[in-house]
N, C-alpha and C. Protein backbone atom coordinates (compact mmCIF):
# COMPACT_ATOMS: atom_id res chain seq x y z
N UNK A 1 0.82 -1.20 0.00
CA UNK A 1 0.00 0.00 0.00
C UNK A 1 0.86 1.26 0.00
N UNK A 2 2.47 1.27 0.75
CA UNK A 2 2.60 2.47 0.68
C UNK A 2 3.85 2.68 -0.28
N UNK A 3 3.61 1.61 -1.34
CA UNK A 3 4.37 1.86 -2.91
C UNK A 3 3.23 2.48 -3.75
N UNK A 4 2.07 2.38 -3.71
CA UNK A 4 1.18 2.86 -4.08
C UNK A 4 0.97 4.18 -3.54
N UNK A 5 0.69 4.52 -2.57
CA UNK A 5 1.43 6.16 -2.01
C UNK A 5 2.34 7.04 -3.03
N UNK A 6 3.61 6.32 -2.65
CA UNK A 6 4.50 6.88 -2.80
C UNK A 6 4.45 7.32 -4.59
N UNK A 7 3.81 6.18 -5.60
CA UNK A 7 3.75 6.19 -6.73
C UNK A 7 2.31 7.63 -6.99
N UNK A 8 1.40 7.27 -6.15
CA UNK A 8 0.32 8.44 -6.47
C UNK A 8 1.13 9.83 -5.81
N UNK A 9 1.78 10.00 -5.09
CA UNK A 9 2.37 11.60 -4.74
C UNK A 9 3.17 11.63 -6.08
N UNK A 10 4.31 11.03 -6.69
CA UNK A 10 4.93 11.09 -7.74
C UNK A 10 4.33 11.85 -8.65
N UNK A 11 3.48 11.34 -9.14
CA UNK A 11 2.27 11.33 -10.47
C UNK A 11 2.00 12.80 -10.01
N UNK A 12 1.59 12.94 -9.05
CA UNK A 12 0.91 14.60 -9.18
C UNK A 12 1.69 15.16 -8.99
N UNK A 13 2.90 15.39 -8.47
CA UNK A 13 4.13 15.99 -8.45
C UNK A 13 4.62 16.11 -9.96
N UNK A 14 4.29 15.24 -10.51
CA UNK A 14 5.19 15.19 -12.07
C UNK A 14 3.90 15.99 -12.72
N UNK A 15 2.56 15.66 -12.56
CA UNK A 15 1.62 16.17 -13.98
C UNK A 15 1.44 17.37 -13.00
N UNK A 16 2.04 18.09 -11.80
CA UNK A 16 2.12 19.59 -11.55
C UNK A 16 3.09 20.38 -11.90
N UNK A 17 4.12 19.73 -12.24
CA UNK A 17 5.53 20.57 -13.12
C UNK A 17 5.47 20.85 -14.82
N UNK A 18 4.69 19.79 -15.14
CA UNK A 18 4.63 19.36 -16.45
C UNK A 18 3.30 20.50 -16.93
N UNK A 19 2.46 20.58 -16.02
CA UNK A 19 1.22 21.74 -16.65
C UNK A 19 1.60 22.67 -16.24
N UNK A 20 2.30 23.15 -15.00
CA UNK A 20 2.68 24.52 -14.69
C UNK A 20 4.13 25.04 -14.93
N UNK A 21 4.75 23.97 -14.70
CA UNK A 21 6.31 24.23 -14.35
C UNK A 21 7.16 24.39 -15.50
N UNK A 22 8.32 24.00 -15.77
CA UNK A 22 9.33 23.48 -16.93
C UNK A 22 8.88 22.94 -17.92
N UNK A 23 8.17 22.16 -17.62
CA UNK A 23 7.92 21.34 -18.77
C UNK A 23 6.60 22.11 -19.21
N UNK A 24 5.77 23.33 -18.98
CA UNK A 24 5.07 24.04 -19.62
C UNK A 24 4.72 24.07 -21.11
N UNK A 25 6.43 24.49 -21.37
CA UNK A 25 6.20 24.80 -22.86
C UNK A 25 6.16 23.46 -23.97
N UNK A 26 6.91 22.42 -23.18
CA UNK A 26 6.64 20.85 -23.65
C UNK A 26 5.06 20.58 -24.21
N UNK A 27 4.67 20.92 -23.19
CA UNK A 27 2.60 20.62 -23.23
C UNK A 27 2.03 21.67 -23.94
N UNK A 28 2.71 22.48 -24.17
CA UNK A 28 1.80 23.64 -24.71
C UNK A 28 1.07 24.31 -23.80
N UNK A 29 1.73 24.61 -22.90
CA UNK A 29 1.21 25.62 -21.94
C UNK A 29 2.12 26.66 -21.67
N UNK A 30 1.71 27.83 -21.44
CA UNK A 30 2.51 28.78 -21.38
C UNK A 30 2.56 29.36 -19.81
N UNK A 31 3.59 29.73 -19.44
CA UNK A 31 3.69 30.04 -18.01
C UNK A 31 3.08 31.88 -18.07
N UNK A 32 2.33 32.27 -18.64
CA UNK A 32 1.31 33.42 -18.37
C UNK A 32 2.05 34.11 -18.98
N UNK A 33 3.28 34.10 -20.04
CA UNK A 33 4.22 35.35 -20.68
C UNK A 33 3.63 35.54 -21.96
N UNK A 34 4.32 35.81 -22.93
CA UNK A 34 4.47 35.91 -24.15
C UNK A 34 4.10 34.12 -24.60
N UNK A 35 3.48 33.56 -25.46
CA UNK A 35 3.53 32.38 -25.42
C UNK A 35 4.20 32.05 -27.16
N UNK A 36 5.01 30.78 -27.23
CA UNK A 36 5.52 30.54 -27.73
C UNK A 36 4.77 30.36 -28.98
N UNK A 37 3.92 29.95 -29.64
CA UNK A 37 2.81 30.14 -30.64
C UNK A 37 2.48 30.92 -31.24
N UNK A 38 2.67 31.71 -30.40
CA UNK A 38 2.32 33.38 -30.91
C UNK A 38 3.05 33.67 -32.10
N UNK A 39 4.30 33.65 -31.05
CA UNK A 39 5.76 33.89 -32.32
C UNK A 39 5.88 33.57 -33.59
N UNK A 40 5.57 31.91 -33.30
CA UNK A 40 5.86 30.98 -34.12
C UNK A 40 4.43 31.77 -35.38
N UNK A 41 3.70 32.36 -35.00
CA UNK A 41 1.91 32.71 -35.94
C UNK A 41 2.25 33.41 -36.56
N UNK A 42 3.34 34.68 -36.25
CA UNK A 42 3.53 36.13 -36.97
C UNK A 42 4.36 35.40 -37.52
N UNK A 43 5.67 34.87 -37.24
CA UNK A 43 6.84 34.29 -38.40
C UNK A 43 6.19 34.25 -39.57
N UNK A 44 5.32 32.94 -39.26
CA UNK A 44 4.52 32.22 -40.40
C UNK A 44 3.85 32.96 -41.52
N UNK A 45 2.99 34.02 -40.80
CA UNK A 45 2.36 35.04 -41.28
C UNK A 45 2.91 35.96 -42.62
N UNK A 46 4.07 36.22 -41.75
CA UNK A 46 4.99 37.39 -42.24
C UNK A 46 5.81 36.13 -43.48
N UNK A 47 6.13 34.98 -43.31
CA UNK A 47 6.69 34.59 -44.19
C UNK A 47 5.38 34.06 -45.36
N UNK A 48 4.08 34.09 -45.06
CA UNK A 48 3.50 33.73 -46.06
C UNK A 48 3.15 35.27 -47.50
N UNK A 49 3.36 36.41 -46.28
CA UNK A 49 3.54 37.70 -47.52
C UNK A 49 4.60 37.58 -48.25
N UNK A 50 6.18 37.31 -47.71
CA UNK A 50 6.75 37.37 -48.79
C UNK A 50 6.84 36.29 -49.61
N UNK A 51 6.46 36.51 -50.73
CA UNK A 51 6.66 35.80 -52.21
C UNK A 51 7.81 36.04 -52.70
N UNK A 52 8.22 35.20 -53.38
CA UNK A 52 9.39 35.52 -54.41
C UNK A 52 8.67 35.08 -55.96
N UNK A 53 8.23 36.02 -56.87
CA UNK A 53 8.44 36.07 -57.87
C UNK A 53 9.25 35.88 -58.87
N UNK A 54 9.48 34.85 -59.63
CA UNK A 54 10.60 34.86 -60.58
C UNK A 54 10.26 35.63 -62.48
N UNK A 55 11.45 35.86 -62.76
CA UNK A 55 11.22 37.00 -64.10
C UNK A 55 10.57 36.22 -64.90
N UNK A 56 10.14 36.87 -65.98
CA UNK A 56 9.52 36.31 -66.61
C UNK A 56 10.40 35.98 -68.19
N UNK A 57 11.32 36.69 -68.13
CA UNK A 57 12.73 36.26 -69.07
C UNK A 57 14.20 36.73 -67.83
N UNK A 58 15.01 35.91 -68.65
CA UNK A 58 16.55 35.97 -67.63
C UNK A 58 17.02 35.47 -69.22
N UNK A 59 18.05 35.42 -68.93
CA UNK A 59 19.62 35.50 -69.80
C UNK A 59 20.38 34.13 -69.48
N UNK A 60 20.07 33.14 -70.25
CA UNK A 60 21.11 31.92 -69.98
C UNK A 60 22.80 32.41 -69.55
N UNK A 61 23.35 32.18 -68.40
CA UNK A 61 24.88 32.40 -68.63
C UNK A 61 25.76 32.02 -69.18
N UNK A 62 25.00 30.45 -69.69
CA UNK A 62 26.49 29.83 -70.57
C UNK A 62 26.42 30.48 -72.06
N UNK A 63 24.99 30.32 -72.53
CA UNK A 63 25.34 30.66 -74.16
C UNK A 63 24.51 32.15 -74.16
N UNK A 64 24.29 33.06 -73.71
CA UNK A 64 23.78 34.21 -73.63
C UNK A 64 22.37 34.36 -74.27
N UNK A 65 21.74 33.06 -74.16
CA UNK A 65 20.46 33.28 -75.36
C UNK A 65 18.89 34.03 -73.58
N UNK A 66 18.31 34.45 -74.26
CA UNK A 66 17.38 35.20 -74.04
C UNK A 66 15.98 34.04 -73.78
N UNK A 67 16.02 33.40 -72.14
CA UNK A 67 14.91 32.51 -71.94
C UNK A 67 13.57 32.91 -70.90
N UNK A 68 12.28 32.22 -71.59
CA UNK A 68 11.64 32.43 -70.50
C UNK A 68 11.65 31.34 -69.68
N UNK A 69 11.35 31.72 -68.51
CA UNK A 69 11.59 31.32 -67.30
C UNK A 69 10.87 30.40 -66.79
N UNK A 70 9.53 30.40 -67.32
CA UNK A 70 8.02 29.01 -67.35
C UNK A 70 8.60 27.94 -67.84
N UNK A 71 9.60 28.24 -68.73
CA UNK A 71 10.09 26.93 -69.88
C UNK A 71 11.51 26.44 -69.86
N UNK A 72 12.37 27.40 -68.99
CA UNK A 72 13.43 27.14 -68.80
C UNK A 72 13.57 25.87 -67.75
N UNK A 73 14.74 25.62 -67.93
CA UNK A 73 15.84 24.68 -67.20
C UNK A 73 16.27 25.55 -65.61
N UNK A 74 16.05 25.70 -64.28
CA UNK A 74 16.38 26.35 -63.13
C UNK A 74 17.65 25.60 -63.08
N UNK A 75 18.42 26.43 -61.92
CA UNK A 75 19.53 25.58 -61.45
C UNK A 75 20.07 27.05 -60.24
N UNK A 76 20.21 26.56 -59.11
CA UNK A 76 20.56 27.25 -57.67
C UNK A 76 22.01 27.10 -57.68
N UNK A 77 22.19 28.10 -57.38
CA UNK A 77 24.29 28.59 -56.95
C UNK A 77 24.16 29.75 -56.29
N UNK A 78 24.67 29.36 -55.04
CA UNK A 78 24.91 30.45 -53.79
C UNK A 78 23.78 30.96 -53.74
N UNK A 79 22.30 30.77 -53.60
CA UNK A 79 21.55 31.10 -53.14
C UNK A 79 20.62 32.26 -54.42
N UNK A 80 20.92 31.89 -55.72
CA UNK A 80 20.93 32.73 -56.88
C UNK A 80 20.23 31.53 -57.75
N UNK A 81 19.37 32.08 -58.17
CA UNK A 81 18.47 30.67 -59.56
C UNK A 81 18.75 31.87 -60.55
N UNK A 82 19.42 30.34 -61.33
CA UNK A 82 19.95 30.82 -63.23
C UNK A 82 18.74 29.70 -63.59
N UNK A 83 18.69 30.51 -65.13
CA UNK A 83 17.55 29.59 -66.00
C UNK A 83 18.62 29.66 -67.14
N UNK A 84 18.19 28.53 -67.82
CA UNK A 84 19.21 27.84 -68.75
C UNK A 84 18.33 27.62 -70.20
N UNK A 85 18.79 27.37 -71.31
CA UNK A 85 17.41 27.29 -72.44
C UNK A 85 17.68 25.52 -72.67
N UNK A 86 18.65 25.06 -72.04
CA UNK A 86 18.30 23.27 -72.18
C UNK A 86 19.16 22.66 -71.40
N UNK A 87 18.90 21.62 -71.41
CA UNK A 87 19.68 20.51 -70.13
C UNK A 87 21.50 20.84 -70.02
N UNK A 88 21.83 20.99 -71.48
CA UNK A 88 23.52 21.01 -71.65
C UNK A 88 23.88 22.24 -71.29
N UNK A 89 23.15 23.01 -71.42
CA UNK A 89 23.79 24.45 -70.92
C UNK A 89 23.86 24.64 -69.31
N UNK A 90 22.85 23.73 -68.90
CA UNK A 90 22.09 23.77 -67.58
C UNK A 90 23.87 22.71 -66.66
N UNK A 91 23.77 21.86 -67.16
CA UNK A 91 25.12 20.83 -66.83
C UNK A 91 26.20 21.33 -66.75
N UNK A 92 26.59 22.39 -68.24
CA UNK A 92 28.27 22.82 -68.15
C UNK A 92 28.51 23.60 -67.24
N UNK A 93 26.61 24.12 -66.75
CA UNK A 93 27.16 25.32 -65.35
C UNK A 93 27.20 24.93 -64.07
N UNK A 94 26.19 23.88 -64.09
CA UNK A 94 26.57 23.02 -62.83
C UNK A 94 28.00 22.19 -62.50
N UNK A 95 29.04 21.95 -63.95
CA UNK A 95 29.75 21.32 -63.64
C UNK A 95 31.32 22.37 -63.47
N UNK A 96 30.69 23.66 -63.50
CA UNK A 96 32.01 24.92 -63.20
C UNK A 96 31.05 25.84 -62.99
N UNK A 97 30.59 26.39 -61.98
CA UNK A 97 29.68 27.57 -61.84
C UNK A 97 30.57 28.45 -61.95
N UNK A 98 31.86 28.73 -61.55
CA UNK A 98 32.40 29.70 -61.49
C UNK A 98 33.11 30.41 -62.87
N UNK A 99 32.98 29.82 -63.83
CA UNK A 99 33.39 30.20 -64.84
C UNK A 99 32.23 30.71 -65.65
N UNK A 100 31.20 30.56 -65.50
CA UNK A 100 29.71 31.90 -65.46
C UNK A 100 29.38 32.62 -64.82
N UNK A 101 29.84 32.87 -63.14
CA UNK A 101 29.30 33.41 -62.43
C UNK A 101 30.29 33.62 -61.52
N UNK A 102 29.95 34.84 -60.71
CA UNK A 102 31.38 35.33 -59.68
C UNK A 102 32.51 36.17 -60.29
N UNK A 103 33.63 36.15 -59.12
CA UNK A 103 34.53 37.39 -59.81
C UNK A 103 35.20 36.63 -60.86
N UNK A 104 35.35 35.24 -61.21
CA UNK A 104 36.25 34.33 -61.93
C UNK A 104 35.59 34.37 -63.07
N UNK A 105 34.47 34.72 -63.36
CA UNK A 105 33.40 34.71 -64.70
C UNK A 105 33.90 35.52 -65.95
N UNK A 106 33.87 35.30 -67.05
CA UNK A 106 34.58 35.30 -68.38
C UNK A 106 33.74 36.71 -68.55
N UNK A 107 34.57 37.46 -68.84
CA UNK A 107 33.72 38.97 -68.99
C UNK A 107 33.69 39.46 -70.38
N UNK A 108 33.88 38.70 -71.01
CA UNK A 108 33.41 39.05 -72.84
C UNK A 108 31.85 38.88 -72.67
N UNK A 109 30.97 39.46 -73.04
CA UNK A 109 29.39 38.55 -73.11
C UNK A 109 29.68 37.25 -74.21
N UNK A 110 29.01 36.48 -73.82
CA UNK A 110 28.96 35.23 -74.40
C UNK A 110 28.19 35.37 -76.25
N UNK A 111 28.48 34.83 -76.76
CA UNK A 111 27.94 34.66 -78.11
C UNK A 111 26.38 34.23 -78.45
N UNK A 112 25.90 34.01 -78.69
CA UNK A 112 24.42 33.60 -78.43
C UNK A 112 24.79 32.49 -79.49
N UNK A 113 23.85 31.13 -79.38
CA UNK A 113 23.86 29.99 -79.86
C UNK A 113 22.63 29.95 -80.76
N UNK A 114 22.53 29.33 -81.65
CA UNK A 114 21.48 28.76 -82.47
C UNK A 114 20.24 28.15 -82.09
N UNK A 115 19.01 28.87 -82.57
CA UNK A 115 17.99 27.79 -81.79
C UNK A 115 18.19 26.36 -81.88
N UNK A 116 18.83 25.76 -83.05
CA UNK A 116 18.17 24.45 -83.45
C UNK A 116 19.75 23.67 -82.75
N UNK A 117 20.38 24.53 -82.19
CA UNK A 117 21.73 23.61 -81.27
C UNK A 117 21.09 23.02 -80.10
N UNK A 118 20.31 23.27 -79.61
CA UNK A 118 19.23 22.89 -78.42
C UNK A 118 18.39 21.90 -78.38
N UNK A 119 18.39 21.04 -79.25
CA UNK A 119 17.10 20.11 -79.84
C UNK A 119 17.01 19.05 -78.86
């Protein structure tokens, strides 16, 4: 009987720390401040206004041709989306970004390529 005691004082000792105490914010309870939800609502909020829009033409970097962007090839470097007008152009930049892009980037403008090199 008085393991059973000792086990029922436990229990309410533990589910009185756990709803009021430390472990508050565990349960989703807030100790009467600012509550953590809140925060987390405006973040959310505020990150659902900003959009990022992408152009509606961009400039391939490898062969300088003039693409739209619905139809293009994407590809991410340092936090920057290039559009590409086909898979091979899209590859040679993934496989040296830096020789399109950055201070190491070839500063002649590039030549523009043929539509029908793209097929």
């Amino acid at each position: 009987m008085n393991a059973l005691f000792y086990f029922l004082i436990w229990a309410v000792i533990i589910f009185v720390m756990m709803r009021f105490g430390c472990g508050a914010h565990v349960m989703g309870h807030g100790h009467g401040k600012a509550k953590h939800g809140d925060a987390n609502h405006s973040r959310q909020k505020n990150a659902e206004e900003l959009r990022w829009i992408p152009p509606t033409k961009d400039v391939d970097p490898v062969c300088g041709k003039t693409v739209s962007t619905d139809k293009a090839k994407p590809s991410v470097h340092d936090g920057s989306v290039y559009y590409f007008c086909s898979r091979e152009c899209r590859e040679r930049f993934e496989a040296a970004p830096e020789q399109y892009v950055g201070p190491g980037a070839k500063t002649e403008t590039p030549t523009p390529q043929l539509e029908d090199r793209h097929v």
